[in-house]
N, C-alpha and C. Protein backbone atom coordinates (compact mmCIF):
# COMPACT_ATOMS: atom_id res chain seq x y z
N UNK A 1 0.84 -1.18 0.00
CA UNK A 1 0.00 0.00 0.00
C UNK A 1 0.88 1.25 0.00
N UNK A 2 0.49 2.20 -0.57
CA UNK A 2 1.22 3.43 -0.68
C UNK A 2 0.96 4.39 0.32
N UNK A 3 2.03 4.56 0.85
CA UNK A 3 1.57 5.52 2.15
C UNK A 3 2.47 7.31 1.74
N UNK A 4 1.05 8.11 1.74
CA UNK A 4 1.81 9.53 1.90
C UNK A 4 2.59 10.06 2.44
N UNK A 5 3.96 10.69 2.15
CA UNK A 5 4.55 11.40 3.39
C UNK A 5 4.53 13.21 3.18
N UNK A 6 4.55 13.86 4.47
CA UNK A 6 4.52 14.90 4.22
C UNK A 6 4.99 15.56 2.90
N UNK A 7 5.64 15.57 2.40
CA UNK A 7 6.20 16.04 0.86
C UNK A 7 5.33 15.50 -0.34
N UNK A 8 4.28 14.70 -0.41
CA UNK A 8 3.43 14.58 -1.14
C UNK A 8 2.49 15.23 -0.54
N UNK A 9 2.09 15.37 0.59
CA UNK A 9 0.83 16.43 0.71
C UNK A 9 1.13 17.26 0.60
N UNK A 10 1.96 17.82 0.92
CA UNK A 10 2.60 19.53 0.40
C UNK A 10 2.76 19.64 -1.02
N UNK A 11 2.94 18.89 -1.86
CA UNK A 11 2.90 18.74 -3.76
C UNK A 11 1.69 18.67 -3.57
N UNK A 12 0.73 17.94 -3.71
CA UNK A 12 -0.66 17.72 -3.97
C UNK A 12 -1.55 18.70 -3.70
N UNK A 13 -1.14 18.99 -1.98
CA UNK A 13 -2.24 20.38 -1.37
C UNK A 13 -1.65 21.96 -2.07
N UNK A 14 -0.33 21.87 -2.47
CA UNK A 14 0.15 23.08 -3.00
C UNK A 14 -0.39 23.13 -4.98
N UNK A 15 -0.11 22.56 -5.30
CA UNK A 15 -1.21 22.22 -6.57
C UNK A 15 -2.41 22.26 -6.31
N UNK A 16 -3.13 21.77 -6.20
CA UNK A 16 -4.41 22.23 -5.80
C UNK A 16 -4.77 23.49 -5.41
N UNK A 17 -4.03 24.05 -4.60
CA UNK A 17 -4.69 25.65 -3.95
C UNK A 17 -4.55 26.04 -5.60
N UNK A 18 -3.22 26.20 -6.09
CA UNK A 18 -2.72 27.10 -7.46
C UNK A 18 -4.27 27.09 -8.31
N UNK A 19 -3.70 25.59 -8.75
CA UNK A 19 -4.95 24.98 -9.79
C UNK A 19 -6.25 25.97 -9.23
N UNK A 20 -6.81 25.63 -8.00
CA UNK A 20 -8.36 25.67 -7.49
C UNK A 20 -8.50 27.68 -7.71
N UNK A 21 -7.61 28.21 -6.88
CA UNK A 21 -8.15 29.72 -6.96
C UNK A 21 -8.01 30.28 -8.08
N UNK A 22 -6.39 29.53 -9.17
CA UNK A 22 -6.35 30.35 -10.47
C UNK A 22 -7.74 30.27 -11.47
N UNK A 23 -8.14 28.97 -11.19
CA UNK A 23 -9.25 28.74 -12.15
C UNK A 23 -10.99 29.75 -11.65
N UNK A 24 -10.76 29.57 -10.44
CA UNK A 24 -12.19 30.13 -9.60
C UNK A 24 -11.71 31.55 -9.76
N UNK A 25 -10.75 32.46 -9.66
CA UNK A 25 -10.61 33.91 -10.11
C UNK A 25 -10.43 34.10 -11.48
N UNK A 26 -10.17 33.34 -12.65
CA UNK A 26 -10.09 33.53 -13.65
C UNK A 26 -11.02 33.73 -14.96
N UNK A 27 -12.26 32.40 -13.62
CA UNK A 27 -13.58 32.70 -14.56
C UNK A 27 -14.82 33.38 -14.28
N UNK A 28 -14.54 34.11 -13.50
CA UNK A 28 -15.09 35.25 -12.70
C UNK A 28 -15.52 36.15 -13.67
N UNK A 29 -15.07 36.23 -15.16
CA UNK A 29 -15.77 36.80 -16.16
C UNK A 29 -14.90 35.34 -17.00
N UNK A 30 -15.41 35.55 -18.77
CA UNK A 30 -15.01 34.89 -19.57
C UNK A 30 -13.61 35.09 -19.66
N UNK A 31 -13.23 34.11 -19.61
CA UNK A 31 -11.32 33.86 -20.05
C UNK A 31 -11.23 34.44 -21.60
N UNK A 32 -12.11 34.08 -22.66
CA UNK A 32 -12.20 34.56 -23.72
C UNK A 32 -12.23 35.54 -23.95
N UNK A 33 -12.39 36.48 -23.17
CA UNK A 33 -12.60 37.47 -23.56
C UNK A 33 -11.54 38.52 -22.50
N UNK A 34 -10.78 38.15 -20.96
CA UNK A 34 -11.00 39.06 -20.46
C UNK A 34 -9.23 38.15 -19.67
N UNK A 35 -8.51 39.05 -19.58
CA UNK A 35 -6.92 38.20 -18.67
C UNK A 35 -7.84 38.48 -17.61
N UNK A 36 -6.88 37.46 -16.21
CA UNK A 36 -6.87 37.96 -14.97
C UNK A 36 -6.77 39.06 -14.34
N UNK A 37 -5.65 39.69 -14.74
CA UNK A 37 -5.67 41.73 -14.41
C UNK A 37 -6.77 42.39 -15.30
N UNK A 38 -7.35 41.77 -16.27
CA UNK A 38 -8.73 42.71 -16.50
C UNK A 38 -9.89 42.84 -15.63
N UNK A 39 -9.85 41.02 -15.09
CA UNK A 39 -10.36 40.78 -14.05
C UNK A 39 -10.41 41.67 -12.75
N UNK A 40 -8.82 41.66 -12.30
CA UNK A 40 -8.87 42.10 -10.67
C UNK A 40 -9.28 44.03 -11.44
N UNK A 41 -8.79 44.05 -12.10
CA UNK A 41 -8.53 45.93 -12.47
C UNK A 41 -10.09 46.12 -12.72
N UNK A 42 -10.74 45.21 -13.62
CA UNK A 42 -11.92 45.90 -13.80
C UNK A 42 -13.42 45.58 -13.38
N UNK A 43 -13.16 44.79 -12.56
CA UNK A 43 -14.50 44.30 -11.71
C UNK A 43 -14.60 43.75 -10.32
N UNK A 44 -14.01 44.96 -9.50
CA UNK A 44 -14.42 45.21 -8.45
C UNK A 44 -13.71 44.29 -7.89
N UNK A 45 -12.60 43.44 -8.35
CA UNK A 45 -11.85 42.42 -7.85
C UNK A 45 -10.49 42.43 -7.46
N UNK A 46 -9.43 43.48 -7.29
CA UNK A 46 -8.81 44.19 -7.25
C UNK A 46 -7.96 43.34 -5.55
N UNK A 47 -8.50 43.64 -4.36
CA UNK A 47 -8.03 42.92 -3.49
C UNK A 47 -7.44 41.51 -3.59
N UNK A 48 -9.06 40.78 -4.06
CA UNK A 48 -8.70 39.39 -4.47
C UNK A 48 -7.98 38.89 -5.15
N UNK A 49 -7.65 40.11 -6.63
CA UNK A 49 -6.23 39.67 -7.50
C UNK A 49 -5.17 39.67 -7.07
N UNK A 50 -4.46 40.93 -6.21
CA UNK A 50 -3.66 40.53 -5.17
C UNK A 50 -3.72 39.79 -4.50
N UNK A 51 -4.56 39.02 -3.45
CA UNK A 51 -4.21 37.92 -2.96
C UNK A 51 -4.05 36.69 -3.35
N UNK A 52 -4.59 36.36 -4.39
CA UNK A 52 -4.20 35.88 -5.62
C UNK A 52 -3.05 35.47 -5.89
N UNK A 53 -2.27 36.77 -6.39
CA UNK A 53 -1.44 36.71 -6.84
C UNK A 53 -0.33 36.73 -5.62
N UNK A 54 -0.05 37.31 -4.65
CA UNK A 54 1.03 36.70 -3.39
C UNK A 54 0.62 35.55 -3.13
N UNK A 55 -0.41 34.63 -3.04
CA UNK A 55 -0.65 33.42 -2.40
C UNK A 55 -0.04 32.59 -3.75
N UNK A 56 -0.50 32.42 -4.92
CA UNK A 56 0.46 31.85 -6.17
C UNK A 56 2.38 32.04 -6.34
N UNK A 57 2.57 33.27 -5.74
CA UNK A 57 4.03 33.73 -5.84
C UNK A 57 4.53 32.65 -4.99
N UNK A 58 3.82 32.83 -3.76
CA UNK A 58 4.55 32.09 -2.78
C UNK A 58 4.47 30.56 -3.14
N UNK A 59 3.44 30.43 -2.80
CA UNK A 59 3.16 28.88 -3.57
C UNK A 59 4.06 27.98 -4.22
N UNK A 60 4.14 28.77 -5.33
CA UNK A 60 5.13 28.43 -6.40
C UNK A 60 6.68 28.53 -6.00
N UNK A 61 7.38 29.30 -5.40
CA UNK A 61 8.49 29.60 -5.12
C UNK A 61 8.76 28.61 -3.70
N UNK A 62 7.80 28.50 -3.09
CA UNK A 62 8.21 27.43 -2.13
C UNK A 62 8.01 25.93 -2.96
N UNK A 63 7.06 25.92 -3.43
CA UNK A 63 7.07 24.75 -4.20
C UNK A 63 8.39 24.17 -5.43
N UNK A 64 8.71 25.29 -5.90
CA UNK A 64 10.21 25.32 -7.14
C UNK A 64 11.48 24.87 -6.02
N UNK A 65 11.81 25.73 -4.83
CA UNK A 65 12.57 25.78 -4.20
C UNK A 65 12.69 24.08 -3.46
N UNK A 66 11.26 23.48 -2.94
CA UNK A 66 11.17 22.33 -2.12
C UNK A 66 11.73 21.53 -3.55
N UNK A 67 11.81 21.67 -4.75
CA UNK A 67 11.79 20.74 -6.09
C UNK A 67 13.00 20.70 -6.38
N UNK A 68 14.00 21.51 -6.08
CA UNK A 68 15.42 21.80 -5.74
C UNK A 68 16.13 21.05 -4.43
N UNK A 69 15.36 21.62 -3.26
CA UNK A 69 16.06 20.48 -2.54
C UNK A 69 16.16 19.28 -2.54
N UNK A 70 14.99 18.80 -2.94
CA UNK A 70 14.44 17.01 -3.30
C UNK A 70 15.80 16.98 -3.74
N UNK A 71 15.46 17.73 -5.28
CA UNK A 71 16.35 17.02 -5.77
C UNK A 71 18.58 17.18 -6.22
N UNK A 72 18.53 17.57 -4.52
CA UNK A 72 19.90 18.31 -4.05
C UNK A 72 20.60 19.22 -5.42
N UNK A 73 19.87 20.09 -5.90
CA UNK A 73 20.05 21.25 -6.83
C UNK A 73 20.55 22.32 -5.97
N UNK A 74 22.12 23.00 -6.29
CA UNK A 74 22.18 23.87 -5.56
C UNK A 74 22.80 25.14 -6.18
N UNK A 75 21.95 25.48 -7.62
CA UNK A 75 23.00 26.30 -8.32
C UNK A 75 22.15 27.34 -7.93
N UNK A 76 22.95 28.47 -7.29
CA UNK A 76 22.78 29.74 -6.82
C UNK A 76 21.62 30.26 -8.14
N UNK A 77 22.01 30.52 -9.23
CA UNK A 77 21.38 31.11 -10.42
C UNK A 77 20.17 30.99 -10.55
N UNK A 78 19.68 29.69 -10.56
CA UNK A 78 18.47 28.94 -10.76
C UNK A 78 17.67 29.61 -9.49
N UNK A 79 18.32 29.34 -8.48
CA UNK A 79 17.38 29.63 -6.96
C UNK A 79 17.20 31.12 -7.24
N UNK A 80 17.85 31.92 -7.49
CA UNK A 80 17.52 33.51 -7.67
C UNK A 80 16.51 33.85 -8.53
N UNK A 81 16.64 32.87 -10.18
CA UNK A 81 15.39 33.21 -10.47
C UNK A 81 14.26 32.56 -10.13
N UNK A 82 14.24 31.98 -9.20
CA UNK A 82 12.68 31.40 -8.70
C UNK A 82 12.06 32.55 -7.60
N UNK A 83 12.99 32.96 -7.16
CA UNK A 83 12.82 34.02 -6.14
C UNK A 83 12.53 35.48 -7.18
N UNK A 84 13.17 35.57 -8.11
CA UNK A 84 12.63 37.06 -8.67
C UNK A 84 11.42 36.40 -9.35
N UNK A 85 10.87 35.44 -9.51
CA UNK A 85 10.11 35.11 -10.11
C UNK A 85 8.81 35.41 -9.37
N UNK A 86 8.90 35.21 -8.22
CA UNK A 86 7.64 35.54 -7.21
C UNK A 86 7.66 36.97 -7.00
N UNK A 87 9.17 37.39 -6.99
CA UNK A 87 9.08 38.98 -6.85
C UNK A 87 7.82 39.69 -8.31
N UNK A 88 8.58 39.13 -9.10
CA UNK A 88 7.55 39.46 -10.49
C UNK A 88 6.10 39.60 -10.50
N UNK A 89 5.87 38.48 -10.11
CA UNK A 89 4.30 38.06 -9.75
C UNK A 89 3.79 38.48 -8.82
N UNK A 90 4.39 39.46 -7.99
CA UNK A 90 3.59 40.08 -6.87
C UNK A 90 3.09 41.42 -7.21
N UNK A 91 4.88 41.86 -7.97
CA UNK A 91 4.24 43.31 -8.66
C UNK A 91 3.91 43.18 -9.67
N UNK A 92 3.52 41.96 -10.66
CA UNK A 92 2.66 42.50 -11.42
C UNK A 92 1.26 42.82 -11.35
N UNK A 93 0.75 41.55 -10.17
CA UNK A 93 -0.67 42.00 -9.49
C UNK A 93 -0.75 43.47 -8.63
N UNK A 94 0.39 44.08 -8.20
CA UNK A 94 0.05 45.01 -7.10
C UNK A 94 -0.10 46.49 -8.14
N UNK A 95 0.60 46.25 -9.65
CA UNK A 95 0.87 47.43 -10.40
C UNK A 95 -0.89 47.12 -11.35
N UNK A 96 -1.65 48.45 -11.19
CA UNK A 96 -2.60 48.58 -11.83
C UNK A 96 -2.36 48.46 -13.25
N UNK A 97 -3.10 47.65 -14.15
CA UNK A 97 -3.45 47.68 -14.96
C UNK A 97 -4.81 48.04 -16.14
N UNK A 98 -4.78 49.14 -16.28
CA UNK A 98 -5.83 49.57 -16.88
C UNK A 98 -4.97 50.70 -18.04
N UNK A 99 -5.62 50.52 -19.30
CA UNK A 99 -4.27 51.20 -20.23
C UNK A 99 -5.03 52.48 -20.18
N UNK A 100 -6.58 52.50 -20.23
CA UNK A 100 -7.01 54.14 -20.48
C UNK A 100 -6.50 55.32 -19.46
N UNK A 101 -6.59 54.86 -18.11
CA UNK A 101 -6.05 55.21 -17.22
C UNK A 101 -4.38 55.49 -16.63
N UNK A 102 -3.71 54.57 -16.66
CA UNK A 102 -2.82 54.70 -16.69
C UNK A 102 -1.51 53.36 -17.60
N UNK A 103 -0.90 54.58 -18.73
CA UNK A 103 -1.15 53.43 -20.17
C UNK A 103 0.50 53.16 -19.40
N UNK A 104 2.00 53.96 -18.89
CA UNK A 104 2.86 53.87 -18.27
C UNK A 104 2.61 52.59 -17.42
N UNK A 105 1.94 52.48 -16.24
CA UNK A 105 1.45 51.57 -15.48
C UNK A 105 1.14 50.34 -16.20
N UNK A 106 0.13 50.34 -16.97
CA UNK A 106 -0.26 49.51 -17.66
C UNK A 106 1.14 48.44 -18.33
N UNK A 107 1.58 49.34 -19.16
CA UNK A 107 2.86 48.62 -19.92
C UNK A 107 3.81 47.95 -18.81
N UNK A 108 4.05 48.54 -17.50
CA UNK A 108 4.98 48.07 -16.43
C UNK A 108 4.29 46.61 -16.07
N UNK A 109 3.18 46.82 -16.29
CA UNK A 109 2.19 45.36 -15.40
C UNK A 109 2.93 44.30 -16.58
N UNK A 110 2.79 44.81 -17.95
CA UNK A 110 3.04 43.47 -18.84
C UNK A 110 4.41 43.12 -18.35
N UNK A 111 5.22 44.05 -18.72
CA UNK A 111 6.68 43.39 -18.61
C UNK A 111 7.13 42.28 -17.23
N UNK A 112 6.34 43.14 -15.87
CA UNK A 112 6.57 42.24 -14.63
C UNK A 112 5.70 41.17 -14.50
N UNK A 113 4.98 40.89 -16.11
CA UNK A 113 4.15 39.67 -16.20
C UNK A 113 5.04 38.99 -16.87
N UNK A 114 5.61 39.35 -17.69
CA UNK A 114 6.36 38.54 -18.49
C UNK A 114 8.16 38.15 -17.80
N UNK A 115 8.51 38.92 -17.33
CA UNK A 115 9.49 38.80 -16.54
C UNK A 115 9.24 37.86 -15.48
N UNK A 116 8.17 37.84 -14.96
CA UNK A 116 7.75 36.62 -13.96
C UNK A 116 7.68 35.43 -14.38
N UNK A 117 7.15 35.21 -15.90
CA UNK A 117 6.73 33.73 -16.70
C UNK A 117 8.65 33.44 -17.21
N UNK A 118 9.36 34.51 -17.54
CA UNK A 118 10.40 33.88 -17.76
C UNK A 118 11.29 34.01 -16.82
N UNK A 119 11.45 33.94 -15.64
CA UNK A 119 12.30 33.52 -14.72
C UNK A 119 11.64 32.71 -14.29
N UNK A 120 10.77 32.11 -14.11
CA UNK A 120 10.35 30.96 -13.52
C UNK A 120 10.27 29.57 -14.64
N UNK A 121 10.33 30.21 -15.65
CA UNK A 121 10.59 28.71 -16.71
C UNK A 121 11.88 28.50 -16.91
N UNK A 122 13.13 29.94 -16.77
CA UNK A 122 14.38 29.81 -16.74
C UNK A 122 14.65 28.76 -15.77
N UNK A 123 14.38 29.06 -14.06
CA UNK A 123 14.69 27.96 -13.03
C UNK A 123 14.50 27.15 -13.57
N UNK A 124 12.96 26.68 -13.86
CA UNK A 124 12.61 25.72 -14.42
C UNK A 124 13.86 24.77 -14.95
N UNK A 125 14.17 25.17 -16.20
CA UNK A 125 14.51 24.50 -17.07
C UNK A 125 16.57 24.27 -16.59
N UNK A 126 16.88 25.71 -15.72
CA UNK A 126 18.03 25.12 -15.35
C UNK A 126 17.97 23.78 -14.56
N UNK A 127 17.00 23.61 -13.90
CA UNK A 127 16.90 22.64 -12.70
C UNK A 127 17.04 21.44 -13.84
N UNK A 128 16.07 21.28 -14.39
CA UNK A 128 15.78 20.07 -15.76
C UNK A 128 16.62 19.59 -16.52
N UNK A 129 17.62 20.63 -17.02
CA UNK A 129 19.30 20.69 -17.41
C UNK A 129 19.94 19.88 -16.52
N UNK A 130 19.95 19.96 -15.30
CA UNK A 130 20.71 19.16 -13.90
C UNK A 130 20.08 18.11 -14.07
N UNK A 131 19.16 17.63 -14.35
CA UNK A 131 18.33 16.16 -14.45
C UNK A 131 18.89 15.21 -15.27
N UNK A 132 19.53 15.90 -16.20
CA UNK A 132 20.47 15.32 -17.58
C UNK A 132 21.17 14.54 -17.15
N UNK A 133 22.36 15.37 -16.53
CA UNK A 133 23.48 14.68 -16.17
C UNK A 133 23.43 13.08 -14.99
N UNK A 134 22.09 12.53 -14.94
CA UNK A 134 21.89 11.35 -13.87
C UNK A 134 20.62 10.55 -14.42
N UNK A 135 19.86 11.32 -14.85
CA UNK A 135 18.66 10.19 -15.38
C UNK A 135 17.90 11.06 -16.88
N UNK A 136 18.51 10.53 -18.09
CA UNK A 136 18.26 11.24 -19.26
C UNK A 136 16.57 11.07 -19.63
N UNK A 137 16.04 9.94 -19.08
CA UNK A 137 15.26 9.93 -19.54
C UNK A 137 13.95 10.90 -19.07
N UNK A 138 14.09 10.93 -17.47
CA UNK A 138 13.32 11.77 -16.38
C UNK A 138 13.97 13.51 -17.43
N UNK A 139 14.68 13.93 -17.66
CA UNK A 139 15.27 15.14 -18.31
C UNK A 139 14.76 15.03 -19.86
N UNK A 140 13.93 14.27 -20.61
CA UNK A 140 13.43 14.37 -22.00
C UNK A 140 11.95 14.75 -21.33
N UNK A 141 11.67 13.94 -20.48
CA UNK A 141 10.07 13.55 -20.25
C UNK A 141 9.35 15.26 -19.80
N UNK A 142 10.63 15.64 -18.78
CA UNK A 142 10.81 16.84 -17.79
C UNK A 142 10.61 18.62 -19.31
N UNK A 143 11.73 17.78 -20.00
CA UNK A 143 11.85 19.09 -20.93
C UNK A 143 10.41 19.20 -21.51
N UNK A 144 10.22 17.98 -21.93
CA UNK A 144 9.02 18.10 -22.91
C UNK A 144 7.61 18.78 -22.07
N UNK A 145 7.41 18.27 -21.21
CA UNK A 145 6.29 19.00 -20.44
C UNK A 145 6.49 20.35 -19.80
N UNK A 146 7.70 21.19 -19.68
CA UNK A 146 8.16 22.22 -19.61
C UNK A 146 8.03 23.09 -20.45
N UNK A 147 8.40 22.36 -22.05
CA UNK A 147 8.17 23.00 -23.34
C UNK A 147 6.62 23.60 -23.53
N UNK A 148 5.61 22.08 -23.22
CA UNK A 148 4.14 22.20 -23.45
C UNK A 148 3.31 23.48 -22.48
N UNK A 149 4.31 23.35 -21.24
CA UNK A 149 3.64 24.44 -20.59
C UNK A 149 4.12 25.88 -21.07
N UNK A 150 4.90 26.03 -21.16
CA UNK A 150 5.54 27.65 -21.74
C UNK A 150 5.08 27.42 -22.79
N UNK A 151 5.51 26.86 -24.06
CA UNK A 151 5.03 27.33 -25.20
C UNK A 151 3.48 26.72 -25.69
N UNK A 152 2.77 26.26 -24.81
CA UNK A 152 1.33 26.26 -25.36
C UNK A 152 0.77 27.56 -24.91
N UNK A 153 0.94 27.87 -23.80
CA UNK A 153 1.05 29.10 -23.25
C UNK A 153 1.03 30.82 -24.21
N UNK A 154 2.30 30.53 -24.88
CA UNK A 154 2.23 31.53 -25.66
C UNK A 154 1.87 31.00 -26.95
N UNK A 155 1.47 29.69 -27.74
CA UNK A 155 1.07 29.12 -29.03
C UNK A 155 -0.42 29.84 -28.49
N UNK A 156 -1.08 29.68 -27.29
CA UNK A 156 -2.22 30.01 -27.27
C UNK A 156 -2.46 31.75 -27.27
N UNK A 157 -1.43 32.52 -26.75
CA UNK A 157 -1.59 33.49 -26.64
C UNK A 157 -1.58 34.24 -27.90
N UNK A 158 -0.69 33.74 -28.83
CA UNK A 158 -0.73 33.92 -30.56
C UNK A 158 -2.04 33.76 -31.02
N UNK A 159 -2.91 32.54 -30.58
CA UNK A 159 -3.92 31.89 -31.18
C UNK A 159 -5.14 32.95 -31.03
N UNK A 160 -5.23 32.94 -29.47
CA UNK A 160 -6.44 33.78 -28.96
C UNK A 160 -6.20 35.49 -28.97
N UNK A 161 -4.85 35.46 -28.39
CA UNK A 161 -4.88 37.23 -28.47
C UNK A 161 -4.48 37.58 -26.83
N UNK A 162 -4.29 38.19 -26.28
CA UNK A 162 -4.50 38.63 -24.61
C UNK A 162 -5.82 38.47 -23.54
N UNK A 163 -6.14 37.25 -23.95
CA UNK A 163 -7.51 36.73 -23.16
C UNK A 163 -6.86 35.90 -22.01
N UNK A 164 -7.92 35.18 -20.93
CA UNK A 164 -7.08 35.15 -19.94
C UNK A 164 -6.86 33.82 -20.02
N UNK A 165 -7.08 32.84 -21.45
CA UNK A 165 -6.95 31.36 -21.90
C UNK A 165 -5.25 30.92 -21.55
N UNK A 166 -4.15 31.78 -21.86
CA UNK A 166 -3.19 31.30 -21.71
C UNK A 166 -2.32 31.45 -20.71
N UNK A 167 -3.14 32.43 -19.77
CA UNK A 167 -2.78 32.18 -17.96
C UNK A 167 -2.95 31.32 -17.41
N UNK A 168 -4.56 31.03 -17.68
CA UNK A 168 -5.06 29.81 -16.90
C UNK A 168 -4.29 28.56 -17.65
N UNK A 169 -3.79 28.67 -18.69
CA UNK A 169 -3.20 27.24 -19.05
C UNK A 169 -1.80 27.24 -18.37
N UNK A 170 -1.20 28.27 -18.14
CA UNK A 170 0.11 28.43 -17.83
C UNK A 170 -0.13 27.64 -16.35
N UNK A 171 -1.21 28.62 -15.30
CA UNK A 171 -1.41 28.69 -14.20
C UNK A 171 -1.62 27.55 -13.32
N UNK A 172 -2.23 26.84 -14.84
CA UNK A 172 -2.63 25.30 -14.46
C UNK A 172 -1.67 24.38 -14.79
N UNK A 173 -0.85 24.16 -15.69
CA UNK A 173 -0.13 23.34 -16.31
C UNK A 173 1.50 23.60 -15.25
N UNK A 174 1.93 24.70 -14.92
CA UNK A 174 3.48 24.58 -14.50
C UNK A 174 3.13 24.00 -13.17
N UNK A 175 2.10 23.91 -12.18
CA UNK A 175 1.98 22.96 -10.67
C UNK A 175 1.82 21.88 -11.49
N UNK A 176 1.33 21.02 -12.34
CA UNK A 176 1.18 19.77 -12.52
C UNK A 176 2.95 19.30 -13.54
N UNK A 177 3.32 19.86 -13.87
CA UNK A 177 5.16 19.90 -14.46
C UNK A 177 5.43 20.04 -12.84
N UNK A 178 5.40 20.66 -11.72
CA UNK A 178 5.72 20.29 -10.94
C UNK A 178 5.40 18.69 -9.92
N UNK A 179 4.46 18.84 -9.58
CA UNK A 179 3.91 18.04 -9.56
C UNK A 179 4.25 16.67 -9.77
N UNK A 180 4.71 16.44 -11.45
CA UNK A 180 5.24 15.40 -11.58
C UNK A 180 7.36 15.05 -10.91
N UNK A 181 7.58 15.90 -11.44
CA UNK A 181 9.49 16.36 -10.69
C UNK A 181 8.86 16.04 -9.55
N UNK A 182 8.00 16.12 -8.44
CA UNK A 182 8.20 15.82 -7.12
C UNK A 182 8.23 14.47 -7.35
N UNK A 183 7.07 13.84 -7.83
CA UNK A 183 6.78 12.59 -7.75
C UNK A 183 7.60 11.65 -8.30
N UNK A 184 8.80 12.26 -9.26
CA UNK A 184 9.41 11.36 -10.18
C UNK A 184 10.86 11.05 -9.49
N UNK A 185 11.35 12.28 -9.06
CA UNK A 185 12.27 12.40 -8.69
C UNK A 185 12.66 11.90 -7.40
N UNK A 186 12.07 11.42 -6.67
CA UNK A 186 11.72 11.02 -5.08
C UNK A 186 11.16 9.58 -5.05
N UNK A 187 10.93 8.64 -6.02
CA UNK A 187 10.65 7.72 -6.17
C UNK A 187 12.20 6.41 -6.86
């Protein structure tokens, strides 16, 4: 029988929160039509996107970081960008986004959106790089679902346009790429 140990409930319960609130704040209006910061900025949701968004920062950065120790990763580089990575994601929720209003602001929100998605796929993928050198095959399986999450991500964001379809795929897809590194790597 398979018995849980703390480090699978902490993967499982930390996925889940991500998964559960990104999806329940995201469809709070149509994804088709509307990102998450259109969301918090333009319907009265503004608190909740911030909390949101620090409860995901953290989340994630303790979760990247616990995925590192598992798996005795200790390159300074990698750990920094998991950490600016949450930095990212805090101010991009805390910096208003609304372009009529303030279009300066506005443009700052994208970049510390995008600066957040790529330091955290950078760690990502340094960590996955380290996977190489001991089990090639866990490091193809690792890249490839790394790939699917970043670049469906933006294949979708090409596809649809700035709707909030390729957050929630991002939002949803990099805890379950985690997710699996816990489970693979520890077994």
């Amino acid at each position: 029988m398979f018995k849980f140990k703390f480090e699978d409930w902490f993967a499982i319960i930390t996925t889940a929160i991500i998964m559960i609130t990104t999806l329940s704040f995201g469809t709070k209006a149509s994804p088709f039509d509307y990102t998450l910061s259109m969301i918090g900025n333009r319907f009265d949701a503004r608190l909740e996107f911030i909390i949101w968004g620090v409860l995901t920062a953290g989340l994630l950065v303790l979760f990247v970081l616990h995925i590192f120790k598992l798996g005795a990763y200790k390159h300074e580089k990698a750990r920094k960008y998991v950490l600016r990575s949450g930095v990212f994601l805090v101010l991009t929720v805390v910096t208003p986004a609304i372009e009529e209003l303030w279009p300066i602001l506005h443009r700052l929100h994208a970049v510390f959106g995008a600066l957040f998605g790529l330091s955290l796929v950078t760690s990502l993928y340094y960590f996955i790089k380290y996977i190489k050198a001991f089990n090639q095959k866990l490091f193809s399986v690792s890249f490839l679902l790394l790939m699917l999450s970043a670049g469906g991500s933006v294949v979708i964001f090409f596809l649809f346009g700035n709707t909030g379809l390729f957050e929630l795929f991002f939002f949803v897809s990099i805890p379950l790429v985690l997710l699996f590194l816990e489970f693979t790597i520890r077994r």
